[in-house]
PDB file of N, CA and C in Angstrom:
ATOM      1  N   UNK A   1      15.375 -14.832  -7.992  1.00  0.00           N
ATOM      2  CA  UNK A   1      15.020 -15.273  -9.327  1.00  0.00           C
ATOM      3  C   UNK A   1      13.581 -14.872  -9.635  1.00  0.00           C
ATOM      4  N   UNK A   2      13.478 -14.129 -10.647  1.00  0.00           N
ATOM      5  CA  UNK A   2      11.998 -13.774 -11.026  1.00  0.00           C
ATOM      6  C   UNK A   2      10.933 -14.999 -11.565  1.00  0.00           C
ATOM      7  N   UNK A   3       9.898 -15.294 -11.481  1.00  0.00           N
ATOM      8  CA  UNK A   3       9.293 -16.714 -12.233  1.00  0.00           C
ATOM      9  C   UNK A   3       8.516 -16.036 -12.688  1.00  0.00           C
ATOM     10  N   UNK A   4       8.040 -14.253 -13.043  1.00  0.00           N
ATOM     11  CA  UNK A   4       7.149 -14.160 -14.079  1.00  0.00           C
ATOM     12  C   UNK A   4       7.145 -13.164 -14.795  1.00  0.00           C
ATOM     13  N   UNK A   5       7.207 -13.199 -16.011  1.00  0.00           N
ATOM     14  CA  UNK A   5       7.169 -12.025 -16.855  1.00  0.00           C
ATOM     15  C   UNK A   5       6.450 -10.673 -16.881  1.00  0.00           C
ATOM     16  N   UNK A   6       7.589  -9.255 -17.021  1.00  0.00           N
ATOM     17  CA  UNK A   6       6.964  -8.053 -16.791  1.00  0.00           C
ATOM     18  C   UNK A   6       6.729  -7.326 -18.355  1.00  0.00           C
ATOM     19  N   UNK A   7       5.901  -6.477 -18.291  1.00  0.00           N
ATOM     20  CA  UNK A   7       5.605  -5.942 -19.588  1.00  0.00           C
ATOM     21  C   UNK A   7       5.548  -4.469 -19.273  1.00  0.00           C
ATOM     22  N   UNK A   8       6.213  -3.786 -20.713  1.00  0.00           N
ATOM     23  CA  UNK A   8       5.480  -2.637 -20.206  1.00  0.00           C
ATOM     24  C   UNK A   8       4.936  -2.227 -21.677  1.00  0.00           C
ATOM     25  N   UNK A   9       3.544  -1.242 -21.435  1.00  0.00           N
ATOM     26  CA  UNK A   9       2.797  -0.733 -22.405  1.00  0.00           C
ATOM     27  C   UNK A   9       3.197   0.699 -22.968  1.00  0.00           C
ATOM     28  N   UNK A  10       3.248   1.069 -24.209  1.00  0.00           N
ATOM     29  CA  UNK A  10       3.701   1.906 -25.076  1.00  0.00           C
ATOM     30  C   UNK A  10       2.656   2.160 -25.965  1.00  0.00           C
ATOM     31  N   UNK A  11       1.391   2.867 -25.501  1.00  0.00           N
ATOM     32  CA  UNK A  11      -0.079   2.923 -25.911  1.00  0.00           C
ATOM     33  C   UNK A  11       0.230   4.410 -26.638  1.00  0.00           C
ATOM     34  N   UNK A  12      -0.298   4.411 -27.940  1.00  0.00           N
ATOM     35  CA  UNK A  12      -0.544   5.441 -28.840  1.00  0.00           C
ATOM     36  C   UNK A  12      -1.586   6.436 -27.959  1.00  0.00           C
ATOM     37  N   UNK A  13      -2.091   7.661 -28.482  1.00  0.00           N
ATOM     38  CA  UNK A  13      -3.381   8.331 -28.062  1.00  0.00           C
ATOM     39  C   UNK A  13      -4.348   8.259 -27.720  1.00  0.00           C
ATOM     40  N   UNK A  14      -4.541   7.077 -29.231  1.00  0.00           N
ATOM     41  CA  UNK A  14      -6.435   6.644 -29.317  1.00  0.00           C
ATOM     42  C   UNK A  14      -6.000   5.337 -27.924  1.00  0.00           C
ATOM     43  N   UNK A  15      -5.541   4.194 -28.005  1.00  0.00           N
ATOM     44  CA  UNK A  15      -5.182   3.528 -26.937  1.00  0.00           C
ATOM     45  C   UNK A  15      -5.294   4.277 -25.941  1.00  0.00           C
ATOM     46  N   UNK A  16      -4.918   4.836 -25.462  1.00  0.00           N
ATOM     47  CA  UNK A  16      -4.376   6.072 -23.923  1.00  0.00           C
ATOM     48  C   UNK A  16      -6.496   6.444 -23.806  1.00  0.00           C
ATOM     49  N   UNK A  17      -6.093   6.776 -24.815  1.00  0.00           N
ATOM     50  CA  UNK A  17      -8.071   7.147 -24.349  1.00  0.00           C
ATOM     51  C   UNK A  17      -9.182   6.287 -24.004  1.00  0.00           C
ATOM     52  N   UNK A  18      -8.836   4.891 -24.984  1.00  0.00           N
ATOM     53  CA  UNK A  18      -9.575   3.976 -24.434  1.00  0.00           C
ATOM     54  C   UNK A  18      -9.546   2.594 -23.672  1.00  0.00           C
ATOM     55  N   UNK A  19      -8.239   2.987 -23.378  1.00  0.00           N
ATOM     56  CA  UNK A  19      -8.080   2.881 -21.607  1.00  0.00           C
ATOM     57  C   UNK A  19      -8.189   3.758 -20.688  1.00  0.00           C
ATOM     58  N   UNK A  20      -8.491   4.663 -20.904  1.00  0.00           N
ATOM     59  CA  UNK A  20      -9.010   5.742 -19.620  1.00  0.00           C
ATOM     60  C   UNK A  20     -10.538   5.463 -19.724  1.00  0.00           C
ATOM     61  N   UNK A  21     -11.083   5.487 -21.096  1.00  0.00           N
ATOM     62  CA  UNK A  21     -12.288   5.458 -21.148  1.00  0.00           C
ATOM     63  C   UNK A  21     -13.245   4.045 -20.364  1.00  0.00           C
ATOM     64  N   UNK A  22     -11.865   2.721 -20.681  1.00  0.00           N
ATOM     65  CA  UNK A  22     -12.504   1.935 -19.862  1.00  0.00           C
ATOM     66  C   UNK A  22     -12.224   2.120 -18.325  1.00  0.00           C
ATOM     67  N   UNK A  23     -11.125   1.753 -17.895  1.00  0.00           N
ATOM     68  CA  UNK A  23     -10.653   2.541 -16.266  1.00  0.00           C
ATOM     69  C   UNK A  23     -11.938   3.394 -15.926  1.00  0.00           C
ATOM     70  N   UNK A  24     -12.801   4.107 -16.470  1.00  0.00           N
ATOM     71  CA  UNK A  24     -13.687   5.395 -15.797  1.00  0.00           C
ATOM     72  C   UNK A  24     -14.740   4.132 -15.628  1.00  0.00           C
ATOM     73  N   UNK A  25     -15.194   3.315 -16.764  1.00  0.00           N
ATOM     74  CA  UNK A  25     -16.536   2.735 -16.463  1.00  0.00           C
ATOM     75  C   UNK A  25     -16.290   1.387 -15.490  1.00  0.00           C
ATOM     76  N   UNK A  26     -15.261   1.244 -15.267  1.00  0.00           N
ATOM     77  CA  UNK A  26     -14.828   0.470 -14.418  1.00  0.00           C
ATOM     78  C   UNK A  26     -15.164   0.718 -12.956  1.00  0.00           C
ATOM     79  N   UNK A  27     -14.656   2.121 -12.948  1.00  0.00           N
ATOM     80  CA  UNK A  27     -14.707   2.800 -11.635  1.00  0.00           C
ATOM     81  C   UNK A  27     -16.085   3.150 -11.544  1.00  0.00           C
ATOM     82  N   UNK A  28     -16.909   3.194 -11.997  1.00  0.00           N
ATOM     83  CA  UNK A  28     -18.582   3.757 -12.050  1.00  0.00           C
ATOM     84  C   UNK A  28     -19.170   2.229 -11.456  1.00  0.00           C
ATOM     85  N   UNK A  29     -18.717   1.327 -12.512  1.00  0.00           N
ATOM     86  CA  UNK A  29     -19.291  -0.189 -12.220  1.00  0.00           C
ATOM     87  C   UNK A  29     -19.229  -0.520 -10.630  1.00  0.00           C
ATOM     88  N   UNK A  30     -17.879  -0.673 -10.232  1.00  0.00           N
ATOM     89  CA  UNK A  30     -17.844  -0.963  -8.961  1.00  0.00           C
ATOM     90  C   UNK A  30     -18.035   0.060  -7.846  1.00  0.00           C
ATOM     91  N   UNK A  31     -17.837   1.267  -8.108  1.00  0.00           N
ATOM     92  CA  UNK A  31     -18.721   1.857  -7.202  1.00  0.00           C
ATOM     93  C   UNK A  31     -20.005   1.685  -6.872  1.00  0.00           C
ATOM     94  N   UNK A  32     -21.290   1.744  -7.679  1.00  0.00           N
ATOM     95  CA  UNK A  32     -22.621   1.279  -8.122  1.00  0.00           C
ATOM     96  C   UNK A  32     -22.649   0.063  -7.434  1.00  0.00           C
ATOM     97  N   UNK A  33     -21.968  -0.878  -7.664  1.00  0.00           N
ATOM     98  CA  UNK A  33     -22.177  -2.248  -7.034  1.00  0.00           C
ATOM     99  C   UNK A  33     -22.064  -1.997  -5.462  1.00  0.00           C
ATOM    100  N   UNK A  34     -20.691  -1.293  -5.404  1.00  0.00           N
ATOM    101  CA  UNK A  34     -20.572  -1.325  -3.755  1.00  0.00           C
ATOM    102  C   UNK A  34     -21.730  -0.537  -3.126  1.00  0.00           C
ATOM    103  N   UNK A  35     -22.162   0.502  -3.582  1.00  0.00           N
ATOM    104  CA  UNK A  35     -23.162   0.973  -3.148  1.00  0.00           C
ATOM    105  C   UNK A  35     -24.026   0.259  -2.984  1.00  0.00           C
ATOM    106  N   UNK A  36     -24.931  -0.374  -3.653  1.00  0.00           N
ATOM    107  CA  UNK A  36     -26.018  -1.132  -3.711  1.00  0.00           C
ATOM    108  C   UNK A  36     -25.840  -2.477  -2.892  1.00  0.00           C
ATOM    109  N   UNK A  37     -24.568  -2.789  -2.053  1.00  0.00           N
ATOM    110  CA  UNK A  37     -24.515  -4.094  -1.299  1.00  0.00           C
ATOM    111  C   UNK A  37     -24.151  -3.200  -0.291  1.00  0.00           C
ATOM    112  N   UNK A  38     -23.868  -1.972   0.133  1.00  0.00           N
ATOM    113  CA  UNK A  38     -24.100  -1.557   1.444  1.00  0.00           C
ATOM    114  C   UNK A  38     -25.569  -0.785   2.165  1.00  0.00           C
ATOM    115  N   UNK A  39     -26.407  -0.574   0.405  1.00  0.00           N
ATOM    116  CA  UNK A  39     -27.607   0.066   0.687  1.00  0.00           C
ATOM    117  C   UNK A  39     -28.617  -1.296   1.213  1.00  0.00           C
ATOM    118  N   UNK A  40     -28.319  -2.575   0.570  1.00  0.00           N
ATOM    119  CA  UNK A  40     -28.724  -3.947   1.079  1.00  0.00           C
ATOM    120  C   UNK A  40     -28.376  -4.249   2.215  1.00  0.00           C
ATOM    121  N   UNK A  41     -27.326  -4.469   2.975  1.00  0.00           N
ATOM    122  CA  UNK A  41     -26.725  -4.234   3.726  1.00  0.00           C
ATOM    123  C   UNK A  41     -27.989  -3.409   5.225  1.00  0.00           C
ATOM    124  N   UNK A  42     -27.345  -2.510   4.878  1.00  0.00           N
ATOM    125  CA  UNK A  42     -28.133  -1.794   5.602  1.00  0.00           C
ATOM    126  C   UNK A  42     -29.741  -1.602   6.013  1.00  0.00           C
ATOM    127  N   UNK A  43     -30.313  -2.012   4.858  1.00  0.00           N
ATOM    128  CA  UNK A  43     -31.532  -2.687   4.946  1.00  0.00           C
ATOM    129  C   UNK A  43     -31.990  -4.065   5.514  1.00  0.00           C
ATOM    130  N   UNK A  44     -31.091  -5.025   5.556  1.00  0.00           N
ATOM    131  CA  UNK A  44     -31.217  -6.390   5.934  1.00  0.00           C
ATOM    132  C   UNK A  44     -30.929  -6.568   7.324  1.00  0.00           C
ATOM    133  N   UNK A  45     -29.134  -5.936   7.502  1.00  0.00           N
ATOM    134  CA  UNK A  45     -28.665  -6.026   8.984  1.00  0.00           C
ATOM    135  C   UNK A  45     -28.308  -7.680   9.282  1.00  0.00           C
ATOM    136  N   UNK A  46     -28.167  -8.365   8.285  1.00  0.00           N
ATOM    137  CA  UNK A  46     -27.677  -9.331   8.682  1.00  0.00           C
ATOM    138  C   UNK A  46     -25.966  -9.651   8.493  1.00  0.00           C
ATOM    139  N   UNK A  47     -25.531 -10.423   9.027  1.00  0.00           N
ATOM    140  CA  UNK A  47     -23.934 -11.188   8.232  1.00  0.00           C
ATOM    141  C   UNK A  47     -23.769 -11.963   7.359  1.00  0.00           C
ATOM    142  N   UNK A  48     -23.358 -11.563   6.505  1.00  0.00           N
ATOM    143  CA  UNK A  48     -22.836 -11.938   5.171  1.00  0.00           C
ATOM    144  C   UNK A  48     -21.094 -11.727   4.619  1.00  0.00           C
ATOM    145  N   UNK A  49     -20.582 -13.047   4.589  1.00  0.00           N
ATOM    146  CA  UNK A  49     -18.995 -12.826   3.843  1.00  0.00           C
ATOM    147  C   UNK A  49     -19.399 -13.331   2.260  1.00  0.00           C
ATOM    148  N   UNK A  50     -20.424 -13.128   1.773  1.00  0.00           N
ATOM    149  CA  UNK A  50     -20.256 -13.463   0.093  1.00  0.00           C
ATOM    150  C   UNK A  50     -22.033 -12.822   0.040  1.00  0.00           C
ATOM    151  N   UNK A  51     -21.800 -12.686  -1.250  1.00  0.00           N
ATOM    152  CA  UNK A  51     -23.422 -12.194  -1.880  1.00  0.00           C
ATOM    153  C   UNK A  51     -24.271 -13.218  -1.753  1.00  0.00           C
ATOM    154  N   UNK A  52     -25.592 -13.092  -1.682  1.00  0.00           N
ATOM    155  CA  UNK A  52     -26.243 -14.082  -1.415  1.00  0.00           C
ATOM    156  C   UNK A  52     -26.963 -14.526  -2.624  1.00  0.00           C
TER     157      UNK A  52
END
Protein backbone atom coordinates (compact mmCIF):
# COMPACT_ATOMS: atom_id res chain seq x y z
CA UNK A 1 0.00 0.00 0.00
CA UNK A 2 1.51 3.32 -0.96
CA UNK A 3 0.95 6.19 2.02
CA UNK A 4 2.36 8.95 -0.20
CA UNK A 5 1.66 10.79 -3.10
CA UNK A 6 3.78 10.80 -6.47
CA UNK A 7 3.90 13.65 -8.91
CA UNK A 8 5.22 14.08 -11.98
CA UNK A 9 6.41 17.49 -13.59
CA UNK A 10 5.50 18.60 -17.17
CA UNK A 11 7.77 21.90 -17.15
CA UNK A 12 7.46 24.18 -20.28
CA UNK A 13 11.09 25.64 -21.59
CA UNK A 14 11.33 28.76 -19.61
CA UNK A 15 10.52 26.30 -16.42
CA UNK A 16 13.17 23.58 -17.76
CA UNK A 17 15.67 26.53 -17.67
CA UNK A 18 14.97 27.76 -14.46
CA UNK A 19 15.29 24.76 -12.93
CA UNK A 20 18.50 24.00 -14.38
CA UNK A 21 19.40 27.44 -13.64
CA UNK A 22 18.60 26.80 -10.03
CA UNK A 23 20.02 22.97 -9.81
CA UNK A 24 23.55 24.78 -11.14
CA UNK A 25 23.56 27.38 -8.16
CA UNK A 26 22.68 24.79 -5.98
CA UNK A 27 25.49 22.73 -7.00
CA UNK A 28 28.06 25.81 -6.74
CA UNK A 29 26.44 26.54 -3.14
CA UNK A 30 27.21 23.27 -1.72
CA UNK A 31 30.23 22.63 -3.23
CA UNK A 32 31.74 26.11 -1.82
CA UNK A 33 30.41 25.13 1.51
CA UNK A 34 31.94 21.69 1.42
CA UNK A 35 35.02 23.09 0.48
CA UNK A 36 35.36 25.61 3.02
CA UNK A 37 34.50 22.94 6.01
CA UNK A 38 37.21 20.69 4.69
CA UNK A 39 39.66 23.71 4.13
CA UNK A 40 38.61 24.36 8.13
CA UNK A 41 38.91 21.10 8.72
CA UNK A 42 42.13 20.77 7.75
CA UNK A 43 43.35 23.71 9.38
CA UNK A 44 41.95 22.90 12.87
CA UNK A 45 42.48 18.94 12.87
CA UNK A 46 40.07 18.51 15.31
CA UNK A 47 36.60 16.15 15.55
CA UNK A 48 33.66 17.47 14.71
CA UNK A 49 30.06 15.61 13.75
CA UNK A 50 28.17 19.12 13.31
CA UNK A 51 29.48 22.74 12.49
CA UNK A 52 30.56 24.52 15.22
Amino acid sequence: MRTAYQYKLRPNKEQIATIQLWLELLRRQYNYRLGERFSWWSENRCPVNACP
